[in-house]
C-alpha atoms as a PDB file:
ATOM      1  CA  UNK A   1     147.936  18.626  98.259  1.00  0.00           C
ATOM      2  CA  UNK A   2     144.038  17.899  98.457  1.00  0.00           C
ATOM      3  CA  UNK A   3     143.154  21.464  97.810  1.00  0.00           C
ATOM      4  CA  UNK A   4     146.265  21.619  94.963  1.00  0.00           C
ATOM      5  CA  UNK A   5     144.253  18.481  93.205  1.00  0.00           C
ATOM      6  CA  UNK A   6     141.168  20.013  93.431  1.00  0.00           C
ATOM      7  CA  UNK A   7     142.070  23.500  91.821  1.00  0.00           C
ATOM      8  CA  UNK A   8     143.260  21.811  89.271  1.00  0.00           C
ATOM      9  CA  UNK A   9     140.049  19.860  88.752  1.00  0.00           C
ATOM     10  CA  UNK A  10     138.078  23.090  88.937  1.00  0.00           C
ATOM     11  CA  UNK A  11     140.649  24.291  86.357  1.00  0.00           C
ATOM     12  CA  UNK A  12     140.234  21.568  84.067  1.00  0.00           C
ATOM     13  CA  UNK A  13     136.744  21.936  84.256  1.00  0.00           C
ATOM     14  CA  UNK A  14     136.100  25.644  83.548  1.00  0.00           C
ATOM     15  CA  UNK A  15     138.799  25.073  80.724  1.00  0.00           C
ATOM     16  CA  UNK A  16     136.498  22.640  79.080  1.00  0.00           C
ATOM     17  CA  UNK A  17     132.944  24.327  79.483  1.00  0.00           C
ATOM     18  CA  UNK A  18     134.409  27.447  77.878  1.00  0.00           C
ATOM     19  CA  UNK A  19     136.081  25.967  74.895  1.00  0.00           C
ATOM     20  CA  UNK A  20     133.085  24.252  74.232  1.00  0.00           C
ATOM     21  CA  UNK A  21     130.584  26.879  74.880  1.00  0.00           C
ATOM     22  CA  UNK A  22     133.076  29.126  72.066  1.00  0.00           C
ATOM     23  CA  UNK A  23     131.337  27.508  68.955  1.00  0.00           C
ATOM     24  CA  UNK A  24     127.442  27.619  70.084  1.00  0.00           C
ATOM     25  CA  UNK A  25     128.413  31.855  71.540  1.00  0.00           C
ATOM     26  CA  UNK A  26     129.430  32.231  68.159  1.00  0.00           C
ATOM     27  CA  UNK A  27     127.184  30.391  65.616  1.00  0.00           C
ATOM     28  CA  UNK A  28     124.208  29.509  67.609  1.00  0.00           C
ATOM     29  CA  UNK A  29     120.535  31.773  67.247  1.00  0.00           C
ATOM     30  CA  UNK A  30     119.180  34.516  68.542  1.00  0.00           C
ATOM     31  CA  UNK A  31     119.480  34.787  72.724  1.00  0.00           C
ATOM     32  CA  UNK A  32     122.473  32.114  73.105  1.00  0.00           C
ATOM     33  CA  UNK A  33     124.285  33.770  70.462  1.00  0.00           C
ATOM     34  CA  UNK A  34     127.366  35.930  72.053  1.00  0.00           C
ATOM     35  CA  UNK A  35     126.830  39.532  72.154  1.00  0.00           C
ATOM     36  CA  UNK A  36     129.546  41.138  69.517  1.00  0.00           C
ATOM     37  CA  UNK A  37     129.410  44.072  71.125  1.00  0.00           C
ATOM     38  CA  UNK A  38     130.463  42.823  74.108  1.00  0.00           C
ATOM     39  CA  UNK A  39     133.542  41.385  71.925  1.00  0.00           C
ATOM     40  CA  UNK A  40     134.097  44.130  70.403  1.00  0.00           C
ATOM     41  CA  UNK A  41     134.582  45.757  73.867  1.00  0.00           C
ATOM     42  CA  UNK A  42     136.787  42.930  75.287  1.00  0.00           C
ATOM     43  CA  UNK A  43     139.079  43.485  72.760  1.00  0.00           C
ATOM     44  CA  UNK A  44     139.023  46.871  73.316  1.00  0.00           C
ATOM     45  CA  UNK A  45     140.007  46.891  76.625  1.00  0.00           C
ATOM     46  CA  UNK A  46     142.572  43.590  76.167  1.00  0.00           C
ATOM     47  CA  UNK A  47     144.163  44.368  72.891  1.00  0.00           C
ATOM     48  CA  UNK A  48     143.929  48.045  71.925  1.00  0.00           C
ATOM     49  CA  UNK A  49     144.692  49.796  75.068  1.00  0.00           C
ATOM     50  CA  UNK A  50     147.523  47.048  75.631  1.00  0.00           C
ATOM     51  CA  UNK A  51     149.225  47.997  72.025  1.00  0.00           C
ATOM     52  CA  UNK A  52     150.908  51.585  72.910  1.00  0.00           C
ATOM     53  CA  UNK A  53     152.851  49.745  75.962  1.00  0.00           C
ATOM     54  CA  UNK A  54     153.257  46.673  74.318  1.00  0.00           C
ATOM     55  CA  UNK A  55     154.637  48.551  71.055  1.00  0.00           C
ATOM     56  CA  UNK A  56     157.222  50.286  73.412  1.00  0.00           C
ATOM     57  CA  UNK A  57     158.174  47.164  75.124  1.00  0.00           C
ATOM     58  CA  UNK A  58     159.180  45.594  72.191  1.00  0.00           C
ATOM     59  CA  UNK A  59     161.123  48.440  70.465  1.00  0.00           C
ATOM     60  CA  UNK A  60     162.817  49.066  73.712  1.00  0.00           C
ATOM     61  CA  UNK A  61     163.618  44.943  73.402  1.00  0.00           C
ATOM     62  CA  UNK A  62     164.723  45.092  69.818  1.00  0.00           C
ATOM     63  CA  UNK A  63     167.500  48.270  70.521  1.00  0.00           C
ATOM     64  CA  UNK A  64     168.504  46.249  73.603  1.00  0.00           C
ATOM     65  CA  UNK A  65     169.094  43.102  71.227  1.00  0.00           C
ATOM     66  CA  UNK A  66     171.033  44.790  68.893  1.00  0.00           C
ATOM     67  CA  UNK A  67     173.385  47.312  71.007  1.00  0.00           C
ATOM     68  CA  UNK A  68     174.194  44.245  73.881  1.00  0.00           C
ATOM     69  CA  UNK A  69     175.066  41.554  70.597  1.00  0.00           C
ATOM     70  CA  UNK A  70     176.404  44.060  67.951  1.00  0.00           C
ATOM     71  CA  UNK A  71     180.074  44.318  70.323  1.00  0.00           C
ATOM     72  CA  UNK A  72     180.419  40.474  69.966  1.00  0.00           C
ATOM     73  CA  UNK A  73     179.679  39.886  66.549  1.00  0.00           C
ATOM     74  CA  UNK A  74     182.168  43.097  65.082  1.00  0.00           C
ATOM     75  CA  UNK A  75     184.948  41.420  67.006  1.00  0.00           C
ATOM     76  CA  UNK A  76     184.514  38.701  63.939  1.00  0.00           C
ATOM     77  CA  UNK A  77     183.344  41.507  61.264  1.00  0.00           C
ATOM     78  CA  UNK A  78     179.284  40.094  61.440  1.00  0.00           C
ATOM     79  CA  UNK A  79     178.089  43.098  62.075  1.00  0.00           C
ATOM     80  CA  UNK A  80     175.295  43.032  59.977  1.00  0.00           C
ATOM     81  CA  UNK A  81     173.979  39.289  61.306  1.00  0.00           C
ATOM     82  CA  UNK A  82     172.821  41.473  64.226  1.00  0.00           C
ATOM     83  CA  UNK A  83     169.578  41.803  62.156  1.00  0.00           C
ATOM     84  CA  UNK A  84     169.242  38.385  61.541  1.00  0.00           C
ATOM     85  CA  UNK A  85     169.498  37.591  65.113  1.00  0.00           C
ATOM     86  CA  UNK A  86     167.128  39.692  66.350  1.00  0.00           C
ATOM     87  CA  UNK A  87     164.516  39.231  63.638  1.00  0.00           C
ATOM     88  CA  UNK A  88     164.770  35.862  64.667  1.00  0.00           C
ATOM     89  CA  UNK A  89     164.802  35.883  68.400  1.00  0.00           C
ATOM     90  CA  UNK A  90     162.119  38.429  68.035  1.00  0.00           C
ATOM     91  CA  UNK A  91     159.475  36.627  65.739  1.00  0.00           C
ATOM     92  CA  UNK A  92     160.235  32.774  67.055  1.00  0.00           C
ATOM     93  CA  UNK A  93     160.685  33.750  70.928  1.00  0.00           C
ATOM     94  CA  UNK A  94     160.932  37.303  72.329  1.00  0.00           C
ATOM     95  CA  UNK A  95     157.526  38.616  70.349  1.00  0.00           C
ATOM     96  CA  UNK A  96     154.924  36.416  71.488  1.00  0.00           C
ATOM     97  CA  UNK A  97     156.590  35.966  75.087  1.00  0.00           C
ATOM     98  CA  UNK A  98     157.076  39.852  76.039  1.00  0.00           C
ATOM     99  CA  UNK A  99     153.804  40.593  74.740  1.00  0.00           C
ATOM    100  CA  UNK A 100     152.240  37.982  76.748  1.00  0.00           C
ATOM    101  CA  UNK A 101     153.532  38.855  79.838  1.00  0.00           C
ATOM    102  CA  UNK A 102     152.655  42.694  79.576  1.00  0.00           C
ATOM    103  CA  UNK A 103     149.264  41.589  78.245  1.00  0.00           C
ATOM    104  CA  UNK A 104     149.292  39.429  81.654  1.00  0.00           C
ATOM    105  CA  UNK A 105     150.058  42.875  83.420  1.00  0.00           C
ATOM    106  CA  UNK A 106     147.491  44.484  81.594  1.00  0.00           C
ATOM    107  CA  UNK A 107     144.772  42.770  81.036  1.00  0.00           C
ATOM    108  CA  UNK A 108     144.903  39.308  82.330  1.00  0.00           C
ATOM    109  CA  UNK A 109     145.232  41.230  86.236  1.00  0.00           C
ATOM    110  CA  UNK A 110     142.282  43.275  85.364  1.00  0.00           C
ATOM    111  CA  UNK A 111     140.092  40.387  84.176  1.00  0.00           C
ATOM    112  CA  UNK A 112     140.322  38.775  87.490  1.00  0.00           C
ATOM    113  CA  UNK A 113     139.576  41.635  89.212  1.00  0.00           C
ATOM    114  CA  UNK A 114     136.761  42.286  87.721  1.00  0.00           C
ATOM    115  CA  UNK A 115     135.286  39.217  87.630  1.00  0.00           C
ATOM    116  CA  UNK A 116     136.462  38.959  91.541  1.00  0.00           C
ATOM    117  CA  UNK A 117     134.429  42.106  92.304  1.00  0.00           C
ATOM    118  CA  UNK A 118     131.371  40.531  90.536  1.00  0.00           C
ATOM    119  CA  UNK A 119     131.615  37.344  92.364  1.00  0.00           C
ATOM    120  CA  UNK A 120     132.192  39.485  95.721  1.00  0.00           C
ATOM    121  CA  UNK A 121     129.066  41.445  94.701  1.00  0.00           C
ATOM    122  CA  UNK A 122     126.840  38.381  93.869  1.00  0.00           C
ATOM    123  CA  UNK A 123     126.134  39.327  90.194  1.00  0.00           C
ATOM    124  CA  UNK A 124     126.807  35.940  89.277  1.00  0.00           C
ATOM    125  CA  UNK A 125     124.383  34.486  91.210  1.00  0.00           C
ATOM    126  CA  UNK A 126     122.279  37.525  90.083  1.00  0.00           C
ATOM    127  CA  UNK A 127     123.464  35.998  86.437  1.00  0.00           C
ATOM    128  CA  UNK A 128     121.980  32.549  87.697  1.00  0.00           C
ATOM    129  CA  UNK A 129     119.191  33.541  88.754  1.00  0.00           C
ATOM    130  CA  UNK A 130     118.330  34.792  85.260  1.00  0.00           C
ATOM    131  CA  UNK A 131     118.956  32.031  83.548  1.00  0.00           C
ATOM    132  CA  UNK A 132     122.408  33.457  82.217  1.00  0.00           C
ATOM    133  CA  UNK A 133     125.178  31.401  82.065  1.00  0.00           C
ATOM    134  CA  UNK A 134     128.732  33.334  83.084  1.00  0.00           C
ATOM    135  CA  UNK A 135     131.260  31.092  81.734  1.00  0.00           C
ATOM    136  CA  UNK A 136     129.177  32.358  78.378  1.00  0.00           C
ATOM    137  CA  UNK A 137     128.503  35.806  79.451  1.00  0.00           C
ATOM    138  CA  UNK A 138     131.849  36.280  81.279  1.00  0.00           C
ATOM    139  CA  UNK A 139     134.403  34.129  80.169  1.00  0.00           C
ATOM    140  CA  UNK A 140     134.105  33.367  76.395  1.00  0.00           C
ATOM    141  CA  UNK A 141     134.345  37.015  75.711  1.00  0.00           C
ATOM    142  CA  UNK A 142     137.195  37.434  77.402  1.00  0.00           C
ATOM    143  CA  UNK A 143     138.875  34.157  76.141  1.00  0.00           C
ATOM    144  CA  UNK A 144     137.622  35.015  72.319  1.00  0.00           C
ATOM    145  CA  UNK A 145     139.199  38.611  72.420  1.00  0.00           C
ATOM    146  CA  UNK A 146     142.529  37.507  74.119  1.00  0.00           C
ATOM    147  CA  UNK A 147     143.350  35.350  71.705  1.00  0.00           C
ATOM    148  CA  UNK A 148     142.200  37.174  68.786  1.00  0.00           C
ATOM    149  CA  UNK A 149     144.326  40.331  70.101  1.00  0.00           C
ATOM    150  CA  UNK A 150     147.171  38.499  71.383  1.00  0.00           C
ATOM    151  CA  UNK A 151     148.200  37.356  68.251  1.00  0.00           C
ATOM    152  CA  UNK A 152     147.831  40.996  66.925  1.00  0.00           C
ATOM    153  CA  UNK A 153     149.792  42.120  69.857  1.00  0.00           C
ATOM    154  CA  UNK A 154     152.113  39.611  69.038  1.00  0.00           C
ATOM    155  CA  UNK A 155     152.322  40.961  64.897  1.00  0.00           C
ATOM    156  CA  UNK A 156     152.906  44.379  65.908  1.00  0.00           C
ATOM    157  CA  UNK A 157     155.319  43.605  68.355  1.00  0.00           C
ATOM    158  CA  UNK A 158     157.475  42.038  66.107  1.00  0.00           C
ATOM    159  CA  UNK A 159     157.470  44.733  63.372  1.00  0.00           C
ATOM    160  CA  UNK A 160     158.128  46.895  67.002  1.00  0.00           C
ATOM    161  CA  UNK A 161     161.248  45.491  68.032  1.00  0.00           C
ATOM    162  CA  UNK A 162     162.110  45.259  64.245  1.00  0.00           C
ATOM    163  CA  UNK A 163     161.975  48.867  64.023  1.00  0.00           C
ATOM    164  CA  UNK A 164     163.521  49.148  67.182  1.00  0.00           C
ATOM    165  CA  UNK A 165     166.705  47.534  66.425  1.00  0.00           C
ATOM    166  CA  UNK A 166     166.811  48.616  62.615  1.00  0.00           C
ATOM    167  CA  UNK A 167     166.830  52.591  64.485  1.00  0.00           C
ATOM    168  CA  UNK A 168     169.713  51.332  66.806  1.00  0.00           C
ATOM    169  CA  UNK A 169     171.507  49.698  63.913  1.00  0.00           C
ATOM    170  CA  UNK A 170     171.660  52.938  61.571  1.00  0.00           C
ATOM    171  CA  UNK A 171     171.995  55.401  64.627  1.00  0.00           C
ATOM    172  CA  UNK A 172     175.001  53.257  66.233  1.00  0.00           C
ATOM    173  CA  UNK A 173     175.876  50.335  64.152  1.00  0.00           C
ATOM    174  CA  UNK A 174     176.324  52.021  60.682  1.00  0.00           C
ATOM    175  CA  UNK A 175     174.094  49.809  59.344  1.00  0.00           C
ATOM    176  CA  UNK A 176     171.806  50.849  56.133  1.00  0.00           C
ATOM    177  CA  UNK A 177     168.371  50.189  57.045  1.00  0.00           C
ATOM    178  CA  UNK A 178     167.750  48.379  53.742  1.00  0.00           C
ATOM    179  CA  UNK A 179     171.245  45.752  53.886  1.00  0.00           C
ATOM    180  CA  UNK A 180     169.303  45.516  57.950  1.00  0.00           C
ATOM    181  CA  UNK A 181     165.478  44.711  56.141  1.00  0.00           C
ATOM    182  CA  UNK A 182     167.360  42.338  53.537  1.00  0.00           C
ATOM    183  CA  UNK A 183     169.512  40.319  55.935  1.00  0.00           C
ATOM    184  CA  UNK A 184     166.227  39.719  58.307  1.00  0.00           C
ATOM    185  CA  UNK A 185     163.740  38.959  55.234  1.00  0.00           C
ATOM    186  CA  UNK A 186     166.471  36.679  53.960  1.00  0.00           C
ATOM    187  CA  UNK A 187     166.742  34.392  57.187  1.00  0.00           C
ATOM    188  CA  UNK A 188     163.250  34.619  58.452  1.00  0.00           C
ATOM    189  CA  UNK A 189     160.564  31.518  57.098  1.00  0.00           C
ATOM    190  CA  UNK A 190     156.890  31.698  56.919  1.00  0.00           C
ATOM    191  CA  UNK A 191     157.821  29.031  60.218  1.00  0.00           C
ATOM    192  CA  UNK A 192     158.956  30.908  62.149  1.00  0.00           C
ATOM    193  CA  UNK A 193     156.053  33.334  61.902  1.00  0.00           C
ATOM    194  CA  UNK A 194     153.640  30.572  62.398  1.00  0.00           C
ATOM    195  CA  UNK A 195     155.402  29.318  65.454  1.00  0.00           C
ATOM    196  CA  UNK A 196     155.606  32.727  67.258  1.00  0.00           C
ATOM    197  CA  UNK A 197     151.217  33.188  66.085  1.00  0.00           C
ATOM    198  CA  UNK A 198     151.137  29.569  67.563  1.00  0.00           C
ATOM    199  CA  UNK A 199     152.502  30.499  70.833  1.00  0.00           C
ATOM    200  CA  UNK A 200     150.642  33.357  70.750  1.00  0.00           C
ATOM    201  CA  UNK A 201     147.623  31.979  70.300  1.00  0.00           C
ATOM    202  CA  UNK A 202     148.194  29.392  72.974  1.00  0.00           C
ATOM    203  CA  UNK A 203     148.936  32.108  75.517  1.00  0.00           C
ATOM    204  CA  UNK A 204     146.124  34.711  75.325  1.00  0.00           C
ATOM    205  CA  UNK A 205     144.296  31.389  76.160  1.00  0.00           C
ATOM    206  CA  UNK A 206     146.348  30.601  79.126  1.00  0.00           C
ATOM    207  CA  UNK A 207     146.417  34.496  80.169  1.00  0.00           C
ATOM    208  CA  UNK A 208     142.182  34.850  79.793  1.00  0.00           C
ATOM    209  CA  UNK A 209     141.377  31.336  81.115  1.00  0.00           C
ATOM    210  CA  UNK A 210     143.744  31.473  84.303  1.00  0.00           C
ATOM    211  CA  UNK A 211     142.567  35.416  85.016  1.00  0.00           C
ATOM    212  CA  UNK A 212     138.319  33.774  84.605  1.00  0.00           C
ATOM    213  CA  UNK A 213     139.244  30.602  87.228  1.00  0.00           C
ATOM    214  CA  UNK A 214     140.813  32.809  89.663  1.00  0.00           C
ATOM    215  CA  UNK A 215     138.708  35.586  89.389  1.00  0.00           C
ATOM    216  CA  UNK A 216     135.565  33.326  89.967  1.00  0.00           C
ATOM    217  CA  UNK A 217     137.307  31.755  92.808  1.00  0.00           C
ATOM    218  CA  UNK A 218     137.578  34.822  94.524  1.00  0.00           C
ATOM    219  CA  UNK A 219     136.452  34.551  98.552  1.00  0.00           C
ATOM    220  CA  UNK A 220     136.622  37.027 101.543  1.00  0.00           C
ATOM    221  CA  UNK A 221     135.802  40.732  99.769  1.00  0.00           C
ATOM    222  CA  UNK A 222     138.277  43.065  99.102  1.00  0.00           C
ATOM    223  CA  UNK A 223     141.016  41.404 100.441  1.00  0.00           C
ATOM    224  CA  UNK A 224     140.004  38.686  98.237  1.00  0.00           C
ATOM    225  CA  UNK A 225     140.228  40.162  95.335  1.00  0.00           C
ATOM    226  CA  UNK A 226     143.266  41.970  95.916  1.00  0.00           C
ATOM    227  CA  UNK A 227     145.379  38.666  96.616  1.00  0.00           C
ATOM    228  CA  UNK A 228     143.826  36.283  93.561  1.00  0.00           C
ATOM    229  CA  UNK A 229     144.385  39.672  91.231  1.00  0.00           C
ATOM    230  CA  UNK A 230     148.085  38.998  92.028  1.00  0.00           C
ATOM    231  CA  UNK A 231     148.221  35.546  91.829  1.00  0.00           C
ATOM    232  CA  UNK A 232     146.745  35.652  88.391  1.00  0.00           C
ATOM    233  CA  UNK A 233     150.105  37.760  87.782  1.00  0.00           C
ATOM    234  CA  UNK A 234     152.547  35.065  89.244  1.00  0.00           C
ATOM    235  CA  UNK A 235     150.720  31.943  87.798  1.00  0.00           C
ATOM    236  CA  UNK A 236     150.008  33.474  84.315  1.00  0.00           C
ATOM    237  CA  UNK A 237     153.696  34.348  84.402  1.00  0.00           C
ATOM    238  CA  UNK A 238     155.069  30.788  85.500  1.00  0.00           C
ATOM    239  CA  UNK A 239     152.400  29.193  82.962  1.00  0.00           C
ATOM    240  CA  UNK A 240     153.517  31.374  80.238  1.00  0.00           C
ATOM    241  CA  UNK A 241     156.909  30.335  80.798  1.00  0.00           C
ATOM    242  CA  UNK A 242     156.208  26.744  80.968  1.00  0.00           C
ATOM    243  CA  UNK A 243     154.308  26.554  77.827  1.00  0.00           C
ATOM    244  CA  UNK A 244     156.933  28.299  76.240  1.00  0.00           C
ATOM    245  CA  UNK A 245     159.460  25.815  77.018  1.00  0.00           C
ATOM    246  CA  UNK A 246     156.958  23.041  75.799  1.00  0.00           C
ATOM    247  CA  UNK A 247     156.664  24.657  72.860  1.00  0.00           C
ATOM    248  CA  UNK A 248     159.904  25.383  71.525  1.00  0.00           C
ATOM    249  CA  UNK A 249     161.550  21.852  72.806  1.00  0.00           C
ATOM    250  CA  UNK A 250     158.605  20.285  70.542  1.00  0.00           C
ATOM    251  CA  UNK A 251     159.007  22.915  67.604  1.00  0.00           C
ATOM    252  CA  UNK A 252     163.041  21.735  68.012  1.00  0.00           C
ATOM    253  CA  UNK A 253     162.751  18.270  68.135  1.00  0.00           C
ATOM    254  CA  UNK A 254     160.244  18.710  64.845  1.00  0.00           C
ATOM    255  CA  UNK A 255     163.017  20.782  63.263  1.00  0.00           C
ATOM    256  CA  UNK A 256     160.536  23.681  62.936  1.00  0.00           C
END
């Protein structure tokens, strides 16, 4: 329980320093100023090399959504609501979460091991000793581009599974793509976009600053690495899923 309490503090703590060292990396002058081409290379790896699984994920999601509820809803002639269901489902819930947790495959897994590897080769004491601070160096980067690329993830995952289902709907459904693109532009609010960027937002934080902590809490080599890489898979996961929760049960009660 001791040790529990304490990673927690140490959580807490790193969470803190690299929020608030994310305004003075990006505004401050020359030499404490973040390097943007080390952004731009975050992002890189994080977002754009994420967006050809993540855009298959959530096609793949948006047929599945529309074949397994289309049965149901023709037994009551709805047929067609199957595209306001999913566009829902999709933009509120299913968009931001899926993309998350392939992001936390992704990315989030290779964040800690590379900053495991550094810690396991001393370059951030090497860092240290140069006057460099890592959580600016290491972790705002990585925090800045995954949540600047999650919530792009997050857009074109949405228009994804969209697509997805609209294919499935025409192909299987006899549903005219346009009556499909109505019925979903009809139901879905500029809230429920916002909510689903919220959540996205929220979780490319969760995904880079749990990947940093246990990356930089990596001990005993190789072996070390290998077992907080995979815990940064679990916990992400079960974080992810928490927040989630949180966050719709307060968008509900709000009547958002």
């Amino acid at each position: 329980m001791r040790q529990t309490i304490e990673m927690i503090g140490d959580f807490g703590i790193l969470l803190k320093d690299s929020v608030a060292a994310v305004g003075p990396a990006l505004f401050s002058g020359r030499g404490r100023r973040l390097s943007w081409r080390n952004l731009w290379l975050q992002m890189n790896r994080i977002g754009v090399d994420s967006l050809p699984i993540v855009t298959l994920v959530m096609a793949c999601i948006g047929a599945i959504l529309a074949m397994q509820m289309a049965p149901e809803l023709a037994r009551f002639g709805l047929v067609p609501v199957t595209a306001d269901i999913v566009a829902l489902a999709t933009f509120r819930e299913m968009g931001p979460l899926v993309s998350a947790v392939v992001l936390t495959g992704f990315g989030g897994s290779a964040i800690a091991a590379e900053i495991g590897t550094m810690v396991v080769g001393e370059e951030i004491e090497a860092l240290e000793a140069h006057a460099i601070d890592p959580i600016r160096f290491l972790v705002v980067p990585r925090l800045v581009a995954s949540v600047i690329m999650m919530v792009c993830l997050t857009v074109v995952g949405d228009l994804a599974a969209i697509v997805g289902a609209m294919v499935v709907g025409a192909l299987f459904l006899h549903l005219n793509p346009v009556q499909f693109y109505e019925h979903a532009v009809q139901l879905l609010t500029v809230g429920d976009f916002v909510t689903g960027l919220i959540k996205a937002a929220v979780f490319g934080l969760e995904i880079s600053i749990i990947a940093c902590f246990l990356g930089l809490q990596v001990r005993g080599g190789a072996m070390g690495v290998g077992i907080n890489t995979s815990r940064t898979v679990v916990m992400t996961i079960v974080a992810l899923i928490l927040t989630d929760l949180f966050f719709t049960t307060v968008f509900f009660y709000l009547g958002f």
